[in-house]
C-alpha atoms as a PDB file:
ATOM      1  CA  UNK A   1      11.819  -5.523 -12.207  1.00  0.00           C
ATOM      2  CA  UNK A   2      12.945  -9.278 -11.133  1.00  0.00           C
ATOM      3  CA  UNK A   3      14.811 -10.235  -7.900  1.00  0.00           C
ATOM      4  CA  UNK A   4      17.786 -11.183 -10.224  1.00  0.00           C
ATOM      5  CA  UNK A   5      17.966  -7.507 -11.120  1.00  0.00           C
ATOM      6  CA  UNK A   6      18.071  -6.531  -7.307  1.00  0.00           C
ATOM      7  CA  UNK A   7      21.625  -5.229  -5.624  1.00  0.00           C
ATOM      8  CA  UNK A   8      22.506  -6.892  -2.419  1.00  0.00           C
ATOM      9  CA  UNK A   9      21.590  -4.206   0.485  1.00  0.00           C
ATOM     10  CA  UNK A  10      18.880  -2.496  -1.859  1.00  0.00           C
ATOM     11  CA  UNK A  11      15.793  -1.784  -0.344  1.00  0.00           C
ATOM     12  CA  UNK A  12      12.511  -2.503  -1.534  1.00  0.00           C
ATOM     13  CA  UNK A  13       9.334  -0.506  -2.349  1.00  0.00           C
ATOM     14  CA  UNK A  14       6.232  -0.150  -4.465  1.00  0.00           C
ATOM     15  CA  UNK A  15       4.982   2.350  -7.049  1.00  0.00           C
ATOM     16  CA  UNK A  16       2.042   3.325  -7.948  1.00  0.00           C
ATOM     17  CA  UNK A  17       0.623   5.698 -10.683  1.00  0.00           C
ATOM     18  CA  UNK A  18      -2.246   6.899  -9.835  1.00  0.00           C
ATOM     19  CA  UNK A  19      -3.233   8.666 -13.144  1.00  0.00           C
ATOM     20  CA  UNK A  20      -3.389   5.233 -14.344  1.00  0.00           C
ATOM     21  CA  UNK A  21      -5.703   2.911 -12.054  1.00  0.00           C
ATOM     22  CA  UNK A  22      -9.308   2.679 -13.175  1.00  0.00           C
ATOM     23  CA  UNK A  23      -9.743   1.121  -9.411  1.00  0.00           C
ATOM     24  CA  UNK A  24     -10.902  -2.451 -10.855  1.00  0.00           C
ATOM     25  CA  UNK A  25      -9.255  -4.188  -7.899  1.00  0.00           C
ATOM     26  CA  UNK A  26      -7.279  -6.705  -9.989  1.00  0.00           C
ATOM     27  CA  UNK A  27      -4.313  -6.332  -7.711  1.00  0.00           C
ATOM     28  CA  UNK A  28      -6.371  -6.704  -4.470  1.00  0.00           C
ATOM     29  CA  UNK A  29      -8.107 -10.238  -5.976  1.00  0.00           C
ATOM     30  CA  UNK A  30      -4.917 -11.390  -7.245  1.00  0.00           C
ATOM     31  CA  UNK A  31      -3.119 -10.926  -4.148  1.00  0.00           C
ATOM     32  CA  UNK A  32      -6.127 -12.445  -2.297  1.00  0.00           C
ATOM     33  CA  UNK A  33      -6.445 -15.553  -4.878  1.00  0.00           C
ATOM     34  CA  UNK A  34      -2.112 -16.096  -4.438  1.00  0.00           C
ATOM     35  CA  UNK A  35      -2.068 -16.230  -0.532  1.00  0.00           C
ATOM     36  CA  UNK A  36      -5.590 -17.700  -0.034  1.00  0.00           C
ATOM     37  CA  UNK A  37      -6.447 -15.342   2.520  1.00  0.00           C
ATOM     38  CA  UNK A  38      -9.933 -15.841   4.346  1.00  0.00           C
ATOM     39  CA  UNK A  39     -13.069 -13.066   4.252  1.00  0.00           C
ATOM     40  CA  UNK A  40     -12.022  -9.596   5.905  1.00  0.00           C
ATOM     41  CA  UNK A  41      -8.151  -9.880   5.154  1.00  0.00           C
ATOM     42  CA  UNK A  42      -6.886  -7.885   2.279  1.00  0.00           C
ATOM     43  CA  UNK A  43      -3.288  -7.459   2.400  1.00  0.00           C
ATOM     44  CA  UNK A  44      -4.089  -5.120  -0.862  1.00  0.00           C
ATOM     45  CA  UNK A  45      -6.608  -2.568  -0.894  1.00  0.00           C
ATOM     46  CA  UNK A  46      -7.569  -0.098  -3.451  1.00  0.00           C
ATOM     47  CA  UNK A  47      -9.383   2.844  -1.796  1.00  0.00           C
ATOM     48  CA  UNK A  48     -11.890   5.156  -3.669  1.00  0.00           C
ATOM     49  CA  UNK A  49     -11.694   8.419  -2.654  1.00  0.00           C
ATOM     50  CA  UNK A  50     -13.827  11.217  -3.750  1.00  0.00           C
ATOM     51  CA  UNK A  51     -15.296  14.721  -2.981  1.00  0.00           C
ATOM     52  CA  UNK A  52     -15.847  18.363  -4.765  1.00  0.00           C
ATOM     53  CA  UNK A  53     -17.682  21.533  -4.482  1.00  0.00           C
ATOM     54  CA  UNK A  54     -20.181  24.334  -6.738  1.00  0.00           C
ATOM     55  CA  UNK A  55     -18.510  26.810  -8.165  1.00  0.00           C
ATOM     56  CA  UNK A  56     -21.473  29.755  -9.037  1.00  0.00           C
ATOM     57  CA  UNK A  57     -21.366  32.469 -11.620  1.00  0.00           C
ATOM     58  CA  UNK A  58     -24.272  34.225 -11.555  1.00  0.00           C
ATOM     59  CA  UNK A  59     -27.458  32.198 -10.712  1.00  0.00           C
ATOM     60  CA  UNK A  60     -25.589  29.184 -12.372  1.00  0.00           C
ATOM     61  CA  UNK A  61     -24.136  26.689 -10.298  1.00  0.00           C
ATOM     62  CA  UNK A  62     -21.640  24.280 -11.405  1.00  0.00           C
ATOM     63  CA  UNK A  63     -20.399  21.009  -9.673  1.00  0.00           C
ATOM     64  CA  UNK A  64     -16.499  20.403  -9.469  1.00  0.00           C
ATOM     65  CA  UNK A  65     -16.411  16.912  -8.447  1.00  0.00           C
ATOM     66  CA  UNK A  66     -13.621  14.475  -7.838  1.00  0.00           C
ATOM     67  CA  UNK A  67     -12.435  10.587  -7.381  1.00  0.00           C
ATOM     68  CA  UNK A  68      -9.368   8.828  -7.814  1.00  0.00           C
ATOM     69  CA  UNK A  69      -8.280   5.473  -6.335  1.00  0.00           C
ATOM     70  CA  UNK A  70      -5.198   4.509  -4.072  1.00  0.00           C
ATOM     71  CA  UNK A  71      -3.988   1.132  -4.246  1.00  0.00           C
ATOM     72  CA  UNK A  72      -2.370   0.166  -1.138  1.00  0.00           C
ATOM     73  CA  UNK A  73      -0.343  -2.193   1.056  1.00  0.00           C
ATOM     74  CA  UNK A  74       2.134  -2.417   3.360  1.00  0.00           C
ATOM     75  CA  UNK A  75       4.975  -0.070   2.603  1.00  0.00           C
ATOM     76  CA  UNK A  76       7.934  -1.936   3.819  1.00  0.00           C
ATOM     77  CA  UNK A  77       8.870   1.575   5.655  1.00  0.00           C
ATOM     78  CA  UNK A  78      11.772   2.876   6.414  1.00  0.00           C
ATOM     79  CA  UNK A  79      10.769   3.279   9.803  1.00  0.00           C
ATOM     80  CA  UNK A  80       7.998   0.373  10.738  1.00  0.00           C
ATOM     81  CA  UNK A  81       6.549   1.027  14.126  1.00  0.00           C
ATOM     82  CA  UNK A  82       4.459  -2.301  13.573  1.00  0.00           C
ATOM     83  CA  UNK A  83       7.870  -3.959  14.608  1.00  0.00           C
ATOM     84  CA  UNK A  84       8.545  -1.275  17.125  1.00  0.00           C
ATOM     85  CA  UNK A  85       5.174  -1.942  19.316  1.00  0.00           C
ATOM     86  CA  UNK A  86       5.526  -6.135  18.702  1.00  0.00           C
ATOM     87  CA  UNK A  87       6.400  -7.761  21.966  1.00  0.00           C
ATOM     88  CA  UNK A  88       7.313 -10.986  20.702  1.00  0.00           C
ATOM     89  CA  UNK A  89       9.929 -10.219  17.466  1.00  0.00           C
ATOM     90  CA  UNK A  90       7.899 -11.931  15.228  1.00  0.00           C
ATOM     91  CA  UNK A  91       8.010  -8.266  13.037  1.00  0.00           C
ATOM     92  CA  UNK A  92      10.911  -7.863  11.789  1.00  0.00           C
ATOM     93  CA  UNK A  93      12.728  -6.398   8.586  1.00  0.00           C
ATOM     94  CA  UNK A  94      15.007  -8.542   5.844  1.00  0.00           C
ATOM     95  CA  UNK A  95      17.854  -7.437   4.018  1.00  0.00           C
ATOM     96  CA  UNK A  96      16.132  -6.188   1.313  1.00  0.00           C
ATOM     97  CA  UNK A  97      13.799  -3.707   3.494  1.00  0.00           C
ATOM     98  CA  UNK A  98      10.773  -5.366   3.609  1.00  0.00           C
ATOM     99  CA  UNK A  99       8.750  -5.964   6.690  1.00  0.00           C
ATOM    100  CA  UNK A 100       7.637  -9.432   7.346  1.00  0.00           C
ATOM    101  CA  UNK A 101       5.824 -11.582   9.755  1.00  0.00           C
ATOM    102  CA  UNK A 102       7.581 -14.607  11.877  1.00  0.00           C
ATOM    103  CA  UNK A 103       4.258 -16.770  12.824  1.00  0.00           C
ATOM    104  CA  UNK A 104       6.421 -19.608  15.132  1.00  0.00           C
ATOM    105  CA  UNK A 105       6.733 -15.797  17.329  1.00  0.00           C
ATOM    106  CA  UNK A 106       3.689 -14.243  16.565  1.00  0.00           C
ATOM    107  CA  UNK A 107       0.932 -14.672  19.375  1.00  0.00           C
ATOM    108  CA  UNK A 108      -1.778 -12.145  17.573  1.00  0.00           C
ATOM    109  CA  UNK A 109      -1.782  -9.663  20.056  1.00  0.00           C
ATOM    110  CA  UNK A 110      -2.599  -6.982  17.021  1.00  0.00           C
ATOM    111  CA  UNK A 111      -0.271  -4.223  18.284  1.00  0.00           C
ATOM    112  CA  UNK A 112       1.121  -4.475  15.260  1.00  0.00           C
ATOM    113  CA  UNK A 113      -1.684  -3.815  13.491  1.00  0.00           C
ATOM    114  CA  UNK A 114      -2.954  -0.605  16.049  1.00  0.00           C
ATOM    115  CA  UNK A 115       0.379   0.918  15.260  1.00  0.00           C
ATOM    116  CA  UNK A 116       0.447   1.035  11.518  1.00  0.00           C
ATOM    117  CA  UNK A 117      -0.865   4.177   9.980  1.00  0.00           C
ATOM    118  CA  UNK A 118      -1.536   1.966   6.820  1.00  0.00           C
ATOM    119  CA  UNK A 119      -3.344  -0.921   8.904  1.00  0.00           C
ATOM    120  CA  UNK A 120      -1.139  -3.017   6.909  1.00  0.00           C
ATOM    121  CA  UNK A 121      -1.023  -6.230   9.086  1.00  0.00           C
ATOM    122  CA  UNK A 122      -4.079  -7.740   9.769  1.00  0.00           C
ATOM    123  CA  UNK A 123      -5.149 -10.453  11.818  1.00  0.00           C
ATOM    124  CA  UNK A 124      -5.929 -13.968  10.563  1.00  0.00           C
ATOM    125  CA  UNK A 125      -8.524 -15.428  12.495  1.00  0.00           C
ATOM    126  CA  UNK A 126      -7.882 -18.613  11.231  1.00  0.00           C
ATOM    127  CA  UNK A 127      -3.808 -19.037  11.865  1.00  0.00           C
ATOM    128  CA  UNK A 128      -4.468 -16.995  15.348  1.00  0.00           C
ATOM    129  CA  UNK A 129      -1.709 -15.121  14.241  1.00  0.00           C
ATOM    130  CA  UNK A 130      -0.927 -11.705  12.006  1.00  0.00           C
ATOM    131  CA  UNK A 131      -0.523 -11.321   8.373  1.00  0.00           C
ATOM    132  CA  UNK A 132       0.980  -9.448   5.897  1.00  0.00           C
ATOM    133  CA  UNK A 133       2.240  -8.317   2.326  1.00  0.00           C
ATOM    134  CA  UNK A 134       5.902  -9.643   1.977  1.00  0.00           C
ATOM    135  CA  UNK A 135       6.100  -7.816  -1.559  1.00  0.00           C
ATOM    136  CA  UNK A 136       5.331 -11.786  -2.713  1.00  0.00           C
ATOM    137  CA  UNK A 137       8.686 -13.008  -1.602  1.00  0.00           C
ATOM    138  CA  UNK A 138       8.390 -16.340  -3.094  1.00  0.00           C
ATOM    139  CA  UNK A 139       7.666 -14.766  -6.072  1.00  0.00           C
ATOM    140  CA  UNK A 140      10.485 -12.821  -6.146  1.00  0.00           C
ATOM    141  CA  UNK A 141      13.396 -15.483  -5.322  1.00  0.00           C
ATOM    142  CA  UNK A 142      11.486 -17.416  -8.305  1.00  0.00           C
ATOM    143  CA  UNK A 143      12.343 -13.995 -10.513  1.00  0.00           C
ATOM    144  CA  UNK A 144       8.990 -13.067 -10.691  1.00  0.00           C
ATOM    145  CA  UNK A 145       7.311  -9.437  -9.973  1.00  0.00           C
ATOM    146  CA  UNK A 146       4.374  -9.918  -6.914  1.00  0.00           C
ATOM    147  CA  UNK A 147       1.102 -10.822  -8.105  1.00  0.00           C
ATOM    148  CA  UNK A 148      -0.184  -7.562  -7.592  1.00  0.00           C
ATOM    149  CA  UNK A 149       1.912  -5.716  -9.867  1.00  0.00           C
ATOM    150  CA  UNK A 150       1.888  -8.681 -12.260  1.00  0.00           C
ATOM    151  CA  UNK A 151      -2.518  -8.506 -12.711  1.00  0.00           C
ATOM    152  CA  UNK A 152      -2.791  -4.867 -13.115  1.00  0.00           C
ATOM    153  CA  UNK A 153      -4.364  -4.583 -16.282  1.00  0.00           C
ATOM    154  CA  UNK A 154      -3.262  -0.634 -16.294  1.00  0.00           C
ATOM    155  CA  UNK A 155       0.167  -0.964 -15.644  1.00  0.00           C
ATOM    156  CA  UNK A 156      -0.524   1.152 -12.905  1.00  0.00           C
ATOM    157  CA  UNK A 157       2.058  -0.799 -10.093  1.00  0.00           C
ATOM    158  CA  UNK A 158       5.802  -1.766  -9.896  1.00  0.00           C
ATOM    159  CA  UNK A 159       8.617  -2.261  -7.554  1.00  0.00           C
ATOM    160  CA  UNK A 160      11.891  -2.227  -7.486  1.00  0.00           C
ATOM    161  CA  UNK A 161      14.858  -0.708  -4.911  1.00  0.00           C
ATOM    162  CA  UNK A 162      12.939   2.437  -3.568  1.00  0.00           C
ATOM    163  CA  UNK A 163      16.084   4.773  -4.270  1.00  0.00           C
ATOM    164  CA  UNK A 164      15.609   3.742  -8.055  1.00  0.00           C
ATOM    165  CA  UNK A 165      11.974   4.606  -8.152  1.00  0.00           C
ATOM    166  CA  UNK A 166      12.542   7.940  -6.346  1.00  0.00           C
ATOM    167  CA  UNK A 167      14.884   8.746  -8.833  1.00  0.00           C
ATOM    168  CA  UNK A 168      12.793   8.050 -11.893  1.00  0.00           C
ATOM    169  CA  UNK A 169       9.611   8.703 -10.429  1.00  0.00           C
ATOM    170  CA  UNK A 170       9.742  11.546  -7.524  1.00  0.00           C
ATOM    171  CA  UNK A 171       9.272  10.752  -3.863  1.00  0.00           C
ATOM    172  CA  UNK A 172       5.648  11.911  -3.337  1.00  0.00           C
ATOM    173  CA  UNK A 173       3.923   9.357  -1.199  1.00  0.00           C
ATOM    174  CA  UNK A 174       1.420  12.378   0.706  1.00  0.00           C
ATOM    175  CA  UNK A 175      -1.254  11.848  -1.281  1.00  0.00           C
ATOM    176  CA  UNK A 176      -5.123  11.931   0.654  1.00  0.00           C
ATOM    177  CA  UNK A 177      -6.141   9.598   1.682  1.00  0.00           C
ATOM    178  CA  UNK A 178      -3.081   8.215   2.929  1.00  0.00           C
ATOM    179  CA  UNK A 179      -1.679   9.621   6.649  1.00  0.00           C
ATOM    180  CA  UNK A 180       1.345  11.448   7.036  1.00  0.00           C
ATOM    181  CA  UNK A 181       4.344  10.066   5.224  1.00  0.00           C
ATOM    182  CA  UNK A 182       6.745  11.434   7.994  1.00  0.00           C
ATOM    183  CA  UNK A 183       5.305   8.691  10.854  1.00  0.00           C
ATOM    184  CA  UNK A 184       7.057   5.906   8.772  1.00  0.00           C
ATOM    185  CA  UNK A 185       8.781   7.081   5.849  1.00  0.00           C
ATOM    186  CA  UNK A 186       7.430   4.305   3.354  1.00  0.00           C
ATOM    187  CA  UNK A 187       9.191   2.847   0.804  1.00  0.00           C
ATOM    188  CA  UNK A 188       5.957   4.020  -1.885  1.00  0.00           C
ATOM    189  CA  UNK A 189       6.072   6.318  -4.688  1.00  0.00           C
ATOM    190  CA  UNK A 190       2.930   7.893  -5.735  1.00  0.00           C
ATOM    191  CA  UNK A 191       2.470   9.271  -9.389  1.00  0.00           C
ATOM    192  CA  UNK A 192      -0.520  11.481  -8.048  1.00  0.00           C
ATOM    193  CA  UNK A 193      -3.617  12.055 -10.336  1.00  0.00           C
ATOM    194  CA  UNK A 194      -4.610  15.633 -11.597  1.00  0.00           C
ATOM    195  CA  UNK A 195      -7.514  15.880  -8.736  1.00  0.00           C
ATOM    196  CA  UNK A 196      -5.196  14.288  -6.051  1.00  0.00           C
ATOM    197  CA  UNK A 197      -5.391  16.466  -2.705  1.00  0.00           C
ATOM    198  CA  UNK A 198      -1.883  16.708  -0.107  1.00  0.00           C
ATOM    199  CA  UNK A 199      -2.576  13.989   3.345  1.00  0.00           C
ATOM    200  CA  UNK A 200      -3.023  17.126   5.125  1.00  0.00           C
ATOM    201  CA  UNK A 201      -5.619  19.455   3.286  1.00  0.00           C
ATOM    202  CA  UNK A 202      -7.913  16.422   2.060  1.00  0.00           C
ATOM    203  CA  UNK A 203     -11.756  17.783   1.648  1.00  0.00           C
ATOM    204  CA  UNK A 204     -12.749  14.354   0.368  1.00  0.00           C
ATOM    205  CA  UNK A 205     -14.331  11.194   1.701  1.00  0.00           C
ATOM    206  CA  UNK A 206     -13.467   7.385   1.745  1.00  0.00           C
ATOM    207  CA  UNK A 207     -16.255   5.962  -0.877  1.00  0.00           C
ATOM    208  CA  UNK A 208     -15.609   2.505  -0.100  1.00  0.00           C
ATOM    209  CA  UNK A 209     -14.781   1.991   3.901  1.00  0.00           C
ATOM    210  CA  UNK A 210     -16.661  -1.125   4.208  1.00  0.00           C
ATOM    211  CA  UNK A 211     -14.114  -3.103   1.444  1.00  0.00           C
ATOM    212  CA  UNK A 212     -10.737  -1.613   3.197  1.00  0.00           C
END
């Protein structure tokens, strides 16, 4: 999917098939590499979750283990409370649905990043200010997919209009870890993998906290 290929008033999302990522981070380095962004900001994340239980027959005890990873940024919601709570405007929402960050307005006060369920913005201690995933908007008025998508070796992201990936791919984005797709209604679409658990009856742990 270019930009070229984009409707006027169609907005934007991400997908992401989970069966497919092997969790090597490509997307999170390549989106760190494009924007340059300092230690501790990752505007991509890919989080490793995992977890299981025995299952005994007898005196024989047998582990059923999982993990699966969830690559994740902002989701350009439909409804983005990280522009609700800012007191400034500098969040605020183009015409092709995705959420993006004014820095002449923003003043850092991180409500922004409080608010979102997804911890999507986060703040640049260098600027002063927030930051963000833009879906690579530069990218995309050059015709070109955002890095992330572009370095995944597994073909495991896209994007596109979010009504056009619903419609191919399903509109399950309530996949553990994530929270409950019903405080933003993101523009993601999760192919889930065969272990994945519902946002609400997770029994597994975050494997990786300290890199997300």
């Amino acid at each position: 999917m270019t930009q070229d290929k984009v409707e006027l008033g169609e907005k934007l999302g991400f997908y992401f098939d989970q069966t497919a990522c092997t969790g090597c981070k490509a997307c999170q380095i390549a989106c760190k590499d494009k924007h340059d962004l300092p230690l501790g900001v990752n505007w991509r994340r890919v989080v490793e979750y995992s977890g299981g239980t025995w299952r005994q027959e007898g005196n024989t005890f047998t582990p059923n283990v999982f993990t699966y990873y969830t690559s994740i940024s902002c989701n350009h919601c439909e409804n983005p409370v990280c522009m609700q709570v800012c007191p400034t405007t500098a969040m605020s929402v183009r015409e092709d649905g995705t959420v993006w960050v004014d820095e002449d307005k923003c003043v850092g006060c991180r409500y922004c990043e409080w608010a979102c369920p997804y911890s999507a913005p986060q703040f640049n201690a260098e600027s002063g200010h927030m930051s963000k995933c833009d879906l690579c908007f530069d990218y995309r008025q050059e015709g070109n997919d955002p890095a992330c998508v572009s370095a995944c070796p597994s073909r495991a992201l896209d994007w596109g209009p979010i009504d056009e990936l619903r419609a191919k791919y399903g509109d399950n984005a309530a996949v553990a870890p994530l929270p409950d797709p019903s405080i933003t209604n993101p523009h993601l679409v999760i192919t889930p993998h065969r272990d994945a658990q519902a946002w609400d009856s997770g029994s597994g742990d975050i494997a990786n906290p300290k890199e997300i």
